[in-house]
N, C-alpha and C. Protein backbone atom coordinates (compact mmCIF):
# COMPACT_ATOMS: atom_id res chain seq x y z
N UNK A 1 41.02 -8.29 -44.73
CA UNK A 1 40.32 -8.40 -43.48
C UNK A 1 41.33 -8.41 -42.34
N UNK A 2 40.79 -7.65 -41.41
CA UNK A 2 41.89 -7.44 -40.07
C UNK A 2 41.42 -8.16 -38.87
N UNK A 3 42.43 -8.63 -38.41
CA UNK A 3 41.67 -9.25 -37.01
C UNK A 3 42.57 -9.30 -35.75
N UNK A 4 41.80 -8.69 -34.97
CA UNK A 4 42.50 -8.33 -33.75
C UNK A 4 42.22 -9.05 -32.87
N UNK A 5 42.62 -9.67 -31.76
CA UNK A 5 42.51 -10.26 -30.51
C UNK A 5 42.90 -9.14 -29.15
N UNK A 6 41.49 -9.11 -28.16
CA UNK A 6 42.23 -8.54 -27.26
C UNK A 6 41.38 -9.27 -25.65
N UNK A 7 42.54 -10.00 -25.38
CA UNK A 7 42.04 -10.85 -23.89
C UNK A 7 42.18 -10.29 -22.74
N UNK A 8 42.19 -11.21 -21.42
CA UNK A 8 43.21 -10.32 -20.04
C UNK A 8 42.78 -11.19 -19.24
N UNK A 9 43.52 -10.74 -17.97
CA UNK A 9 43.60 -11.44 -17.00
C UNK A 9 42.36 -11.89 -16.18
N UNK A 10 41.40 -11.09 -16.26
CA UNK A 10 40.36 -11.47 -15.57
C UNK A 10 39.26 -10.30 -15.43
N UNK A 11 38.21 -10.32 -15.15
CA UNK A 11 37.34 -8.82 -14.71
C UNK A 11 37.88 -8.18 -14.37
N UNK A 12 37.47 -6.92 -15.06
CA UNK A 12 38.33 -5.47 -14.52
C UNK A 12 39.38 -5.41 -14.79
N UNK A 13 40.49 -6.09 -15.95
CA UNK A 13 41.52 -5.66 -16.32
C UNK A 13 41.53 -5.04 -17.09
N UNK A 14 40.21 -4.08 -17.88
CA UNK A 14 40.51 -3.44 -19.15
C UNK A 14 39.93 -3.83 -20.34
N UNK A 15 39.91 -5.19 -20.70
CA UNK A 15 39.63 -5.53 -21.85
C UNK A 15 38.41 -4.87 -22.76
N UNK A 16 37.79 -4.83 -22.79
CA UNK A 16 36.75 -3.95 -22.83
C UNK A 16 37.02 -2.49 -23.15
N UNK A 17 37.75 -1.97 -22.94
CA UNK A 17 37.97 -0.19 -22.39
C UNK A 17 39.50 -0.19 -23.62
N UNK A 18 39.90 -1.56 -23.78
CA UNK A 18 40.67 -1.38 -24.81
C UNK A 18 40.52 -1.26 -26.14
N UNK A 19 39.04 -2.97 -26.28
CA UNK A 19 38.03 -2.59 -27.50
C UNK A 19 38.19 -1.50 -27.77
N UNK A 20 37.50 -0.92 -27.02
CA UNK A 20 36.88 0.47 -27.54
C UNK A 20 37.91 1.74 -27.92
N UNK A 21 38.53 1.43 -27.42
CA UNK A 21 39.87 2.38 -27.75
C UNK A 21 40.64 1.85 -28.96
N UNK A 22 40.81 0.76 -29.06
CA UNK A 22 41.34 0.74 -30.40
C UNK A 22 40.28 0.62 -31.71
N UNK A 23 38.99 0.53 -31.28
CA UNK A 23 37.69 0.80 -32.60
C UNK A 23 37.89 2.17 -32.48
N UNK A 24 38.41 3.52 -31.57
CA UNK A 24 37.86 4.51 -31.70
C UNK A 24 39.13 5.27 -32.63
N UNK A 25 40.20 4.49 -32.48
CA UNK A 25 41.54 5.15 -32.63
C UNK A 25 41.84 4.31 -34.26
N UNK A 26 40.91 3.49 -34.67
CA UNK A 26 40.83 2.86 -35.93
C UNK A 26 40.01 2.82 -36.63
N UNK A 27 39.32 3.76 -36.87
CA UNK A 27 37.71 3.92 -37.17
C UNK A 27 37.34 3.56 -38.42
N UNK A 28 38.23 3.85 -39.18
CA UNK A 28 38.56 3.87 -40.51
C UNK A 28 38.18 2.28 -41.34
N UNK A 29 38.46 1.36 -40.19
CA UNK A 29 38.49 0.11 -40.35
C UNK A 29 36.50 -0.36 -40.11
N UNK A 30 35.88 0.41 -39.61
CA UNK A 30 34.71 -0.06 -39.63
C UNK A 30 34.30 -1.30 -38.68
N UNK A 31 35.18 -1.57 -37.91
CA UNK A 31 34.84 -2.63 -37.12
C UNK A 31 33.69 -3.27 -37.20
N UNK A 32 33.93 -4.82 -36.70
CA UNK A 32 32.51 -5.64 -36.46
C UNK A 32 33.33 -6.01 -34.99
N UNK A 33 33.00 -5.47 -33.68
CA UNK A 33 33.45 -6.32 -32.46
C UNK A 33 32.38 -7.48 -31.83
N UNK A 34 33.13 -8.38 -31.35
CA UNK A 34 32.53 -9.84 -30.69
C UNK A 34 33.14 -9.73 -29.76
N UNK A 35 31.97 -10.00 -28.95
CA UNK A 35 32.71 -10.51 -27.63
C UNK A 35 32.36 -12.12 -27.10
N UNK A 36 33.00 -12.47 -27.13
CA UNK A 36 32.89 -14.31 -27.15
C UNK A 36 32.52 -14.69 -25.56
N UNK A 37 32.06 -15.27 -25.03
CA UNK A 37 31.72 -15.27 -23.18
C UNK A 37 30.97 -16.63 -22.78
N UNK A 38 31.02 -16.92 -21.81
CA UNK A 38 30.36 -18.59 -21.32
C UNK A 38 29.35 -18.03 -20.57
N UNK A 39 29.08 -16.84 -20.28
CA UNK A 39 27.64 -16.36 -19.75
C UNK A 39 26.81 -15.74 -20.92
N UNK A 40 25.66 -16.23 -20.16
CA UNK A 40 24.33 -16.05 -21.16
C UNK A 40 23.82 -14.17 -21.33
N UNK A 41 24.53 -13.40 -19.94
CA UNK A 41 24.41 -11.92 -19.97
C UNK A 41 22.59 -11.93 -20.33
N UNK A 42 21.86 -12.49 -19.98
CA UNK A 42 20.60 -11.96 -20.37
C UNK A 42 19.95 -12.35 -21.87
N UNK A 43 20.74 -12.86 -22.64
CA UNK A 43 20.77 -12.87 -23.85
C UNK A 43 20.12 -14.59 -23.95
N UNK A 44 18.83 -14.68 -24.83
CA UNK A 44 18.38 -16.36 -25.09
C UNK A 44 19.47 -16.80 -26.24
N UNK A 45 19.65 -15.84 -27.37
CA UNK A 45 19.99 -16.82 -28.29
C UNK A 45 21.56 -16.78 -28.19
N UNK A 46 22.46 -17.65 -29.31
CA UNK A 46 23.82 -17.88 -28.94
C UNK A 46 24.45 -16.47 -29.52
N UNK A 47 23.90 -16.15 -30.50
CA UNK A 47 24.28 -14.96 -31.04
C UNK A 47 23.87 -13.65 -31.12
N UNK A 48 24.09 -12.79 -30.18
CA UNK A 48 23.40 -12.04 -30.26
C UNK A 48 23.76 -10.08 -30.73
N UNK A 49 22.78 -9.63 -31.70
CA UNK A 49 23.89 -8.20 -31.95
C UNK A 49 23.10 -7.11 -31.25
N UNK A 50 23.72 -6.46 -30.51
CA UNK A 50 23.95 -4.97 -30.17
C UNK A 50 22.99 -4.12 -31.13
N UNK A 51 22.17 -3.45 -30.50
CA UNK A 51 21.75 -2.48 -32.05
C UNK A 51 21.80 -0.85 -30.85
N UNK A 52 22.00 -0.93 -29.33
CA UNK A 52 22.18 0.45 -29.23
C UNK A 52 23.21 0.75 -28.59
N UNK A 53 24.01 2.02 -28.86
CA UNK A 53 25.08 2.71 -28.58
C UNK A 53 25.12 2.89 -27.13
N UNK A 54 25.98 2.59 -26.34
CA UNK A 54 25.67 3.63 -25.06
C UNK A 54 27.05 3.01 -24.28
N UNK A 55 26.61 2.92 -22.86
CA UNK A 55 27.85 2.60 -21.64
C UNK A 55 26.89 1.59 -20.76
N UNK A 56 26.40 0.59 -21.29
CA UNK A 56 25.06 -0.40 -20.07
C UNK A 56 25.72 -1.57 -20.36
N UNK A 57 26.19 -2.45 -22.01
CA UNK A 57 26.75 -3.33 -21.83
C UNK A 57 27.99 -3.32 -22.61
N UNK A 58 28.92 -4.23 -22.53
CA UNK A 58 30.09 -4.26 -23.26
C UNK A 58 30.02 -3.77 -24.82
N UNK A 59 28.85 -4.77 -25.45
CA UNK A 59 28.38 -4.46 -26.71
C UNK A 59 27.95 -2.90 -27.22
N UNK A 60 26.97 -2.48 -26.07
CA UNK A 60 26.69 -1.23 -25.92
C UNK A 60 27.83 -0.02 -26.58
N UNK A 61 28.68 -0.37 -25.58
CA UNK A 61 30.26 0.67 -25.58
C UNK A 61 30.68 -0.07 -26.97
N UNK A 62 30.96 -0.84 -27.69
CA UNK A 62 31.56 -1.01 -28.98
C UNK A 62 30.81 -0.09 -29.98
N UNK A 63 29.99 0.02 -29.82
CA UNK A 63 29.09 0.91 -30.92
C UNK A 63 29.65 1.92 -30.32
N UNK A 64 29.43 2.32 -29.42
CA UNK A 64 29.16 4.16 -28.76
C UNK A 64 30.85 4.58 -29.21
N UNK A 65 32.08 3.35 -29.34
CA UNK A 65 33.40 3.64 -29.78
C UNK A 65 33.46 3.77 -31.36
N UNK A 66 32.46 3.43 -32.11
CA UNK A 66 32.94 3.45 -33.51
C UNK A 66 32.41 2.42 -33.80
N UNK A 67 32.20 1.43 -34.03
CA UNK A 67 32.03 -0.22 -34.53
C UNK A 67 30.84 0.15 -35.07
N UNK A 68 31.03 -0.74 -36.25
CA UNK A 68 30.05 -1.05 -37.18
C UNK A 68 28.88 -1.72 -36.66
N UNK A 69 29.39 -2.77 -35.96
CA UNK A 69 28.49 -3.87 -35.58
C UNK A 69 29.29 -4.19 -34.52
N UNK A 70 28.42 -5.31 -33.31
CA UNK A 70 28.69 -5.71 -32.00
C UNK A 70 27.94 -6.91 -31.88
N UNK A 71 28.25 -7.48 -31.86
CA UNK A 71 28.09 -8.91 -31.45
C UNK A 71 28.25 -10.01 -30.01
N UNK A 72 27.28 -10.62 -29.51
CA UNK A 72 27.86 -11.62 -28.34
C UNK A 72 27.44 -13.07 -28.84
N UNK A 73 28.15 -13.70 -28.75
CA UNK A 73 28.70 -14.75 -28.95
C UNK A 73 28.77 -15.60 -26.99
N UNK A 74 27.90 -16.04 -26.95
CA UNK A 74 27.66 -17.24 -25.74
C UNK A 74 28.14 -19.17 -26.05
N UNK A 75 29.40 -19.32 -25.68
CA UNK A 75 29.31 -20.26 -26.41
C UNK A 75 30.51 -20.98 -24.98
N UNK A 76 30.01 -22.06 -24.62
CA UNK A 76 31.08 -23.19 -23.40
C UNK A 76 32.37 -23.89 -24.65
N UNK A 77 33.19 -23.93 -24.17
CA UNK A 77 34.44 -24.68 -24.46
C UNK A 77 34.01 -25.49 -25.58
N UNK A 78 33.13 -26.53 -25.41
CA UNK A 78 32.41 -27.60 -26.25
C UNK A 78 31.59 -26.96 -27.48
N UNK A 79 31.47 -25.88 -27.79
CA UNK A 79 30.57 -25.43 -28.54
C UNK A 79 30.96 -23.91 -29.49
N UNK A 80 32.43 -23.66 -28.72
CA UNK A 80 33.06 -22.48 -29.22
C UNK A 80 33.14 -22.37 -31.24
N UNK A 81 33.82 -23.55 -31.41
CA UNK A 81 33.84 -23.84 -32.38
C UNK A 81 32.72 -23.88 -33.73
N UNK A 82 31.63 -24.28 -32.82
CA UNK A 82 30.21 -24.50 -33.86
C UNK A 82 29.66 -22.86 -33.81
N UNK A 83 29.60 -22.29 -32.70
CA UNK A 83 29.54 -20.98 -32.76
C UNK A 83 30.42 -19.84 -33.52
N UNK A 84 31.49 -20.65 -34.00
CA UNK A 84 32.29 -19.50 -34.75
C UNK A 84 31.63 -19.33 -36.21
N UNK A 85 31.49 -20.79 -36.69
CA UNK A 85 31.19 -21.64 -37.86
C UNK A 85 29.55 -20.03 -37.76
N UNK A 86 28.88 -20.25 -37.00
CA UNK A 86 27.84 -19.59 -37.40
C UNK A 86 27.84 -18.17 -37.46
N UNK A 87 28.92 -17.42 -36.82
CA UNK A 87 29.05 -16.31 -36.69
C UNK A 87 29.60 -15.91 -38.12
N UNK A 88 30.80 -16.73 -38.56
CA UNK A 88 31.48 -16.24 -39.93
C UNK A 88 30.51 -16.57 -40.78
N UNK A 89 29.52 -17.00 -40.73
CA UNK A 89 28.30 -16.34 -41.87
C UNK A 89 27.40 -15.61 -42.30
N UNK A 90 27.44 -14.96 -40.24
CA UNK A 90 26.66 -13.69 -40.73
C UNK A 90 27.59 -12.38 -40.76
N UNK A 91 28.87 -12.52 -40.84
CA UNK A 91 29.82 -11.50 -41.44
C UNK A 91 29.88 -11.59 -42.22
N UNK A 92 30.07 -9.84 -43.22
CA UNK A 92 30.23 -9.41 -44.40
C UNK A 92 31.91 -10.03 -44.68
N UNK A 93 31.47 -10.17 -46.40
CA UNK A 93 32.90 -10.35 -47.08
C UNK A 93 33.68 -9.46 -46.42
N UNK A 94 35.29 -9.81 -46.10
CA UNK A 94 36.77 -9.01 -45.69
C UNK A 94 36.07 -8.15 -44.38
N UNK A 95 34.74 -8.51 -43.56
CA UNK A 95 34.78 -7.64 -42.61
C UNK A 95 36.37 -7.58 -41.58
N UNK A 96 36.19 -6.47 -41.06
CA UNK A 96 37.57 -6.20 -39.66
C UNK A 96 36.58 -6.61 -38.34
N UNK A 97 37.70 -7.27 -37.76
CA UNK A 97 36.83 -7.99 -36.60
C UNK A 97 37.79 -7.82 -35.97
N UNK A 98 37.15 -7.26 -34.23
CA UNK A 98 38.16 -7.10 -33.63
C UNK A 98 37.08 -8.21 -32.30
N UNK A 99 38.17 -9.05 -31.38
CA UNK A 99 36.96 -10.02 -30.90
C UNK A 99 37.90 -10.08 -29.59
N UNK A 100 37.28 -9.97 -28.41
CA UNK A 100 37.02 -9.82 -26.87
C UNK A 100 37.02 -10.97 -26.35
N UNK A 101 38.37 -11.57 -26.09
CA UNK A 101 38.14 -13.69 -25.80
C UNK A 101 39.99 -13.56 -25.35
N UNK A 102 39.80 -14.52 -24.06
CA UNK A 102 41.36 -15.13 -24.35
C UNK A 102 40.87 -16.43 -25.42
N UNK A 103 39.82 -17.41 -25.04
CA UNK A 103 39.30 -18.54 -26.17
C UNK A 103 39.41 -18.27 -27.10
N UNK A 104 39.77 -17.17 -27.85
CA UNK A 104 39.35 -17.25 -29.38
C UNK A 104 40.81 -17.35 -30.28
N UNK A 105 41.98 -17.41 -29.47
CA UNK A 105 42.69 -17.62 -30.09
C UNK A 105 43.24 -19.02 -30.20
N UNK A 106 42.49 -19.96 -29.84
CA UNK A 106 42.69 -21.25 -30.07
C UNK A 106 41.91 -21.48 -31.66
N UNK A 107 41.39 -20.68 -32.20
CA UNK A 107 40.04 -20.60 -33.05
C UNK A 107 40.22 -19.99 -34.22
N UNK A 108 40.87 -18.42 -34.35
CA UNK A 108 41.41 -17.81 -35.67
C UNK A 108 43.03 -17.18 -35.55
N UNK A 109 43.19 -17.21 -36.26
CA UNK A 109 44.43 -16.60 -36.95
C UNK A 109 44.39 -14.94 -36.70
N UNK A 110 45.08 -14.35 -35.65
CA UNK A 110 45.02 -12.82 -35.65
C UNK A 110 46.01 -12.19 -36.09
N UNK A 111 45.71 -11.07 -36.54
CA UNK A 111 47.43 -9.99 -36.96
C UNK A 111 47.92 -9.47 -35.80
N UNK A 112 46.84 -9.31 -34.74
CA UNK A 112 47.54 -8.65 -33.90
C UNK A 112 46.42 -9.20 -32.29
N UNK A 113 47.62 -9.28 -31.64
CA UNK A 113 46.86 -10.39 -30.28
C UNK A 113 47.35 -9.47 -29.08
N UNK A 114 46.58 -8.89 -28.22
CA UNK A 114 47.21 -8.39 -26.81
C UNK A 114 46.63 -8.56 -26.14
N UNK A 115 46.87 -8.73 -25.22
CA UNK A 115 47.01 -9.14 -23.71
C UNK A 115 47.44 -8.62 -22.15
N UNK A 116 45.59 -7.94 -21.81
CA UNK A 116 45.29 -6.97 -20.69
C UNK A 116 45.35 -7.22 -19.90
N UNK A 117 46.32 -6.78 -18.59
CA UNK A 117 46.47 -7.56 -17.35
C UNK A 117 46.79 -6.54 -16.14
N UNK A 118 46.63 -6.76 -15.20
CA UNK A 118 47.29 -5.66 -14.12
C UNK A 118 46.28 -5.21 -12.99
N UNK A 119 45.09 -4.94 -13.66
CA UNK A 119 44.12 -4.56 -12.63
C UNK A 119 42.85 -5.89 -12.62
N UNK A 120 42.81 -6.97 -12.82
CA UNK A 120 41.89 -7.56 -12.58
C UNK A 120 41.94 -8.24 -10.88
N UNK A 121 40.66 -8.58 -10.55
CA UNK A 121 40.84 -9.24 -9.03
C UNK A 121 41.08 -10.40 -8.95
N UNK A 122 42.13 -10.64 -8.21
CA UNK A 122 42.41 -12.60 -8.15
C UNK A 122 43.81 -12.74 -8.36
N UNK A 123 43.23 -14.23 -8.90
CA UNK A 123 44.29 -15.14 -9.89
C UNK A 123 44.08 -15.05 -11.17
N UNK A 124 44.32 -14.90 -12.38
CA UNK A 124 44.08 -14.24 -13.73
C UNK A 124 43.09 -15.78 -14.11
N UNK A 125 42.64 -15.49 -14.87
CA UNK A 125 41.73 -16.66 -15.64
C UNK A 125 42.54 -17.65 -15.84
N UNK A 126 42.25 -19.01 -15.70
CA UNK A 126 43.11 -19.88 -16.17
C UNK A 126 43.13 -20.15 -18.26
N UNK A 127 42.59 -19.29 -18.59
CA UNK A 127 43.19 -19.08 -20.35
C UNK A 127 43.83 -18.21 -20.65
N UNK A 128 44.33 -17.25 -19.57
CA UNK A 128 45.39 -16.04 -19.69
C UNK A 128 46.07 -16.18 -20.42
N UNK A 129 46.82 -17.48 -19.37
CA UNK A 129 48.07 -17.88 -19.86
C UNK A 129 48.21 -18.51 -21.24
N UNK A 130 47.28 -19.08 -22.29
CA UNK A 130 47.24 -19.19 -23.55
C UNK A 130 47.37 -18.57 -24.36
N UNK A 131 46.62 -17.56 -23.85
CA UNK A 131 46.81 -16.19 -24.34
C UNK A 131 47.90 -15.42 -24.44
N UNK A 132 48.46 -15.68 -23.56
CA UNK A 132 49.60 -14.59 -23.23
C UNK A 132 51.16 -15.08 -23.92
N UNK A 133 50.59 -16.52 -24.63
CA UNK A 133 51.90 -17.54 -24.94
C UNK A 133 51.98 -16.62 -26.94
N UNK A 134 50.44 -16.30 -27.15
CA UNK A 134 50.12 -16.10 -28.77
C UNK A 134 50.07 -14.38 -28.75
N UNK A 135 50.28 -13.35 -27.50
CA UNK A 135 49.71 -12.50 -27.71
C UNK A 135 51.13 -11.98 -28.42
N UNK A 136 51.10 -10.76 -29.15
CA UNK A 136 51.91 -9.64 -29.65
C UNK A 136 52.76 -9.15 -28.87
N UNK A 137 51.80 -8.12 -27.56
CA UNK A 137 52.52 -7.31 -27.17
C UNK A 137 51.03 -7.56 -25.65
N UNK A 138 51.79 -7.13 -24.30
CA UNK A 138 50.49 -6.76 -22.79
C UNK A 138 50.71 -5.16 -23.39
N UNK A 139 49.07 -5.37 -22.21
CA UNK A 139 48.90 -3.72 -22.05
C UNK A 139 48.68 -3.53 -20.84
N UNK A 140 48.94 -2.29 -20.08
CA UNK A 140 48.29 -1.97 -18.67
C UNK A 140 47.91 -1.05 -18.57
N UNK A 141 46.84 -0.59 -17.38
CA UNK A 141 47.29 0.93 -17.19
C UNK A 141 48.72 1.21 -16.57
N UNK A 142 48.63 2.77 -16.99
CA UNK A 142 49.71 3.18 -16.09
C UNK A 142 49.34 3.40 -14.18
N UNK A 143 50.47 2.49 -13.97
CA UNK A 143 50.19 2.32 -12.07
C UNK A 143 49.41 0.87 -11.65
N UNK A 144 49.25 0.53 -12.76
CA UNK A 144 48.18 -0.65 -12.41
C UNK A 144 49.60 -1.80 -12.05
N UNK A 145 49.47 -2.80 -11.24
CA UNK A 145 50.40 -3.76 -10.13
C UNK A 145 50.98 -4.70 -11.89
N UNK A 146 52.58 -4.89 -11.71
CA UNK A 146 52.97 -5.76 -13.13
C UNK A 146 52.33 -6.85 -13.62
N UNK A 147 52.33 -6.99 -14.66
CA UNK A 147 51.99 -8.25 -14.97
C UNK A 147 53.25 -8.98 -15.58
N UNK A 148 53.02 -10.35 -15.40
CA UNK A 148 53.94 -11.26 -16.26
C UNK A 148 53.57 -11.75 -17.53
N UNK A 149 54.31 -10.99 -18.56
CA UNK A 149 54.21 -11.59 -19.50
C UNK A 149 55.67 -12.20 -20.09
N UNK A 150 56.48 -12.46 -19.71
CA UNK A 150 57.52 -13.12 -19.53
C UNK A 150 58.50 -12.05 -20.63
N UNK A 151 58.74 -12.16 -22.01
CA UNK A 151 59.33 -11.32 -22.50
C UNK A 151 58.66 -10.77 -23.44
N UNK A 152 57.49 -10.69 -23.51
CA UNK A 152 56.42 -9.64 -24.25
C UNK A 152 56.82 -8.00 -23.93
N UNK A 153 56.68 -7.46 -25.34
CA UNK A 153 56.70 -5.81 -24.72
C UNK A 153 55.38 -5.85 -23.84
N UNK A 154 55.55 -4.37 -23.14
CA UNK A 154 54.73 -3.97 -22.09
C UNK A 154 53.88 -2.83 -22.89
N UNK A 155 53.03 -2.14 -22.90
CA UNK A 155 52.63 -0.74 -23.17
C UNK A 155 51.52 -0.63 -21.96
N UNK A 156 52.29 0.35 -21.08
CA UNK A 156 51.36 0.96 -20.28
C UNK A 156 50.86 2.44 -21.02
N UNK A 157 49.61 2.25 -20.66
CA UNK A 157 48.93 3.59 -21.16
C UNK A 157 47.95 4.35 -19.91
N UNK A 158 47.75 5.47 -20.39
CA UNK A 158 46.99 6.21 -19.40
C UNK A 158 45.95 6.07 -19.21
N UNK A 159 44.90 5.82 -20.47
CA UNK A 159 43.66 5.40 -20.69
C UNK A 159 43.93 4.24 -21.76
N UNK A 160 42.78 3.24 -21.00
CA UNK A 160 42.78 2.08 -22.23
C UNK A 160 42.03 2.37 -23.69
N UNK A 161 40.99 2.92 -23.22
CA UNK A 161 39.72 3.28 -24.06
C UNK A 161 40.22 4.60 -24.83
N UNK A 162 41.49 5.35 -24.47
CA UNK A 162 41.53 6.80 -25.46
C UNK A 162 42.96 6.56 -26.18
N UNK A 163 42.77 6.02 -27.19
CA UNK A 163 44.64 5.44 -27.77
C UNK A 163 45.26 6.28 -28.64
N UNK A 164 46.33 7.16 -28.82
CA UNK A 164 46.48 8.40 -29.78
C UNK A 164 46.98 7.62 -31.36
């Protein structure tokens, strides 16, 4: 089972557009993507899966990239935990999970952790920086303003979402 982490600095840095680029550029792997979030997005229950393909919600675009399955996961600080507990039971044995959270790496064990930064608006989330202490390697676009990741490699790319 593979498990990827991919966080960022804040809205609009990518994260998302990376998902999907690395489900599309790993296909092979069958993905199950989560996206873990403290907003409810419309959604009543805590868990909720994706069943159509398209470009309307985050979940949406994980399918329309390749993924097996898509998942949201609504869960506050206090509750992250009990929400994982329920999620890893409705995953298949050795599924590949690739999961959309700086939070979630307080939570599982990843092979591979990065950390999207450069174009979001602001001050980066205040769990960036947690993130950014466990990640692998940042990513940016190319042209997008630096980020600090102190001595992390960098990979700027052209497109997040098209990875060769």
């Amino acid at each position: 089972m593979a498990v990827i982490v991919v966080g960022g600095s804040g809205q609009g840095a990518g994260k998302t557009a990376l998902v999907c680029g690395v489900i599309a550029a790993l296909a092979e792997f069958g993905w199950t993507a989560v996206k873990i979030t403290n907003h409810a997005h419309g959604q009543r229950e805590a868990i909720w899966e994706e069943r159509d393909a398209g470009r309307g919600t985050d979940t949406a675009r994980y399918l329309a990239a390749g993924a097996r399955r898509a998942l949201l996961v609504t869960a506050g600080d206090d509750e992250l935990a009990l929400r994982l507990g329920q999620l890893e039971a409705m995953l298949e044995p050795g599924a590949h999970v690739i999961y959309e959270s700086n939070r979630i790496v307080e939570h599982v064990r990843a092979d591979v952790c990065l950390a999207v930064g450069g174009d979001a608006e602001g001050v980066p989330k205040p769990s960036f920086r947690g993130l950014v202490e466990r990640a692998d390697a940042m990513v940016s676009r190319e042209g997008a303003k630096s980020i600090d990741g102190g001595s992390k490699r960098l990979f700027r790319l052209a497109r997040l979402d098209s990875i060769s």
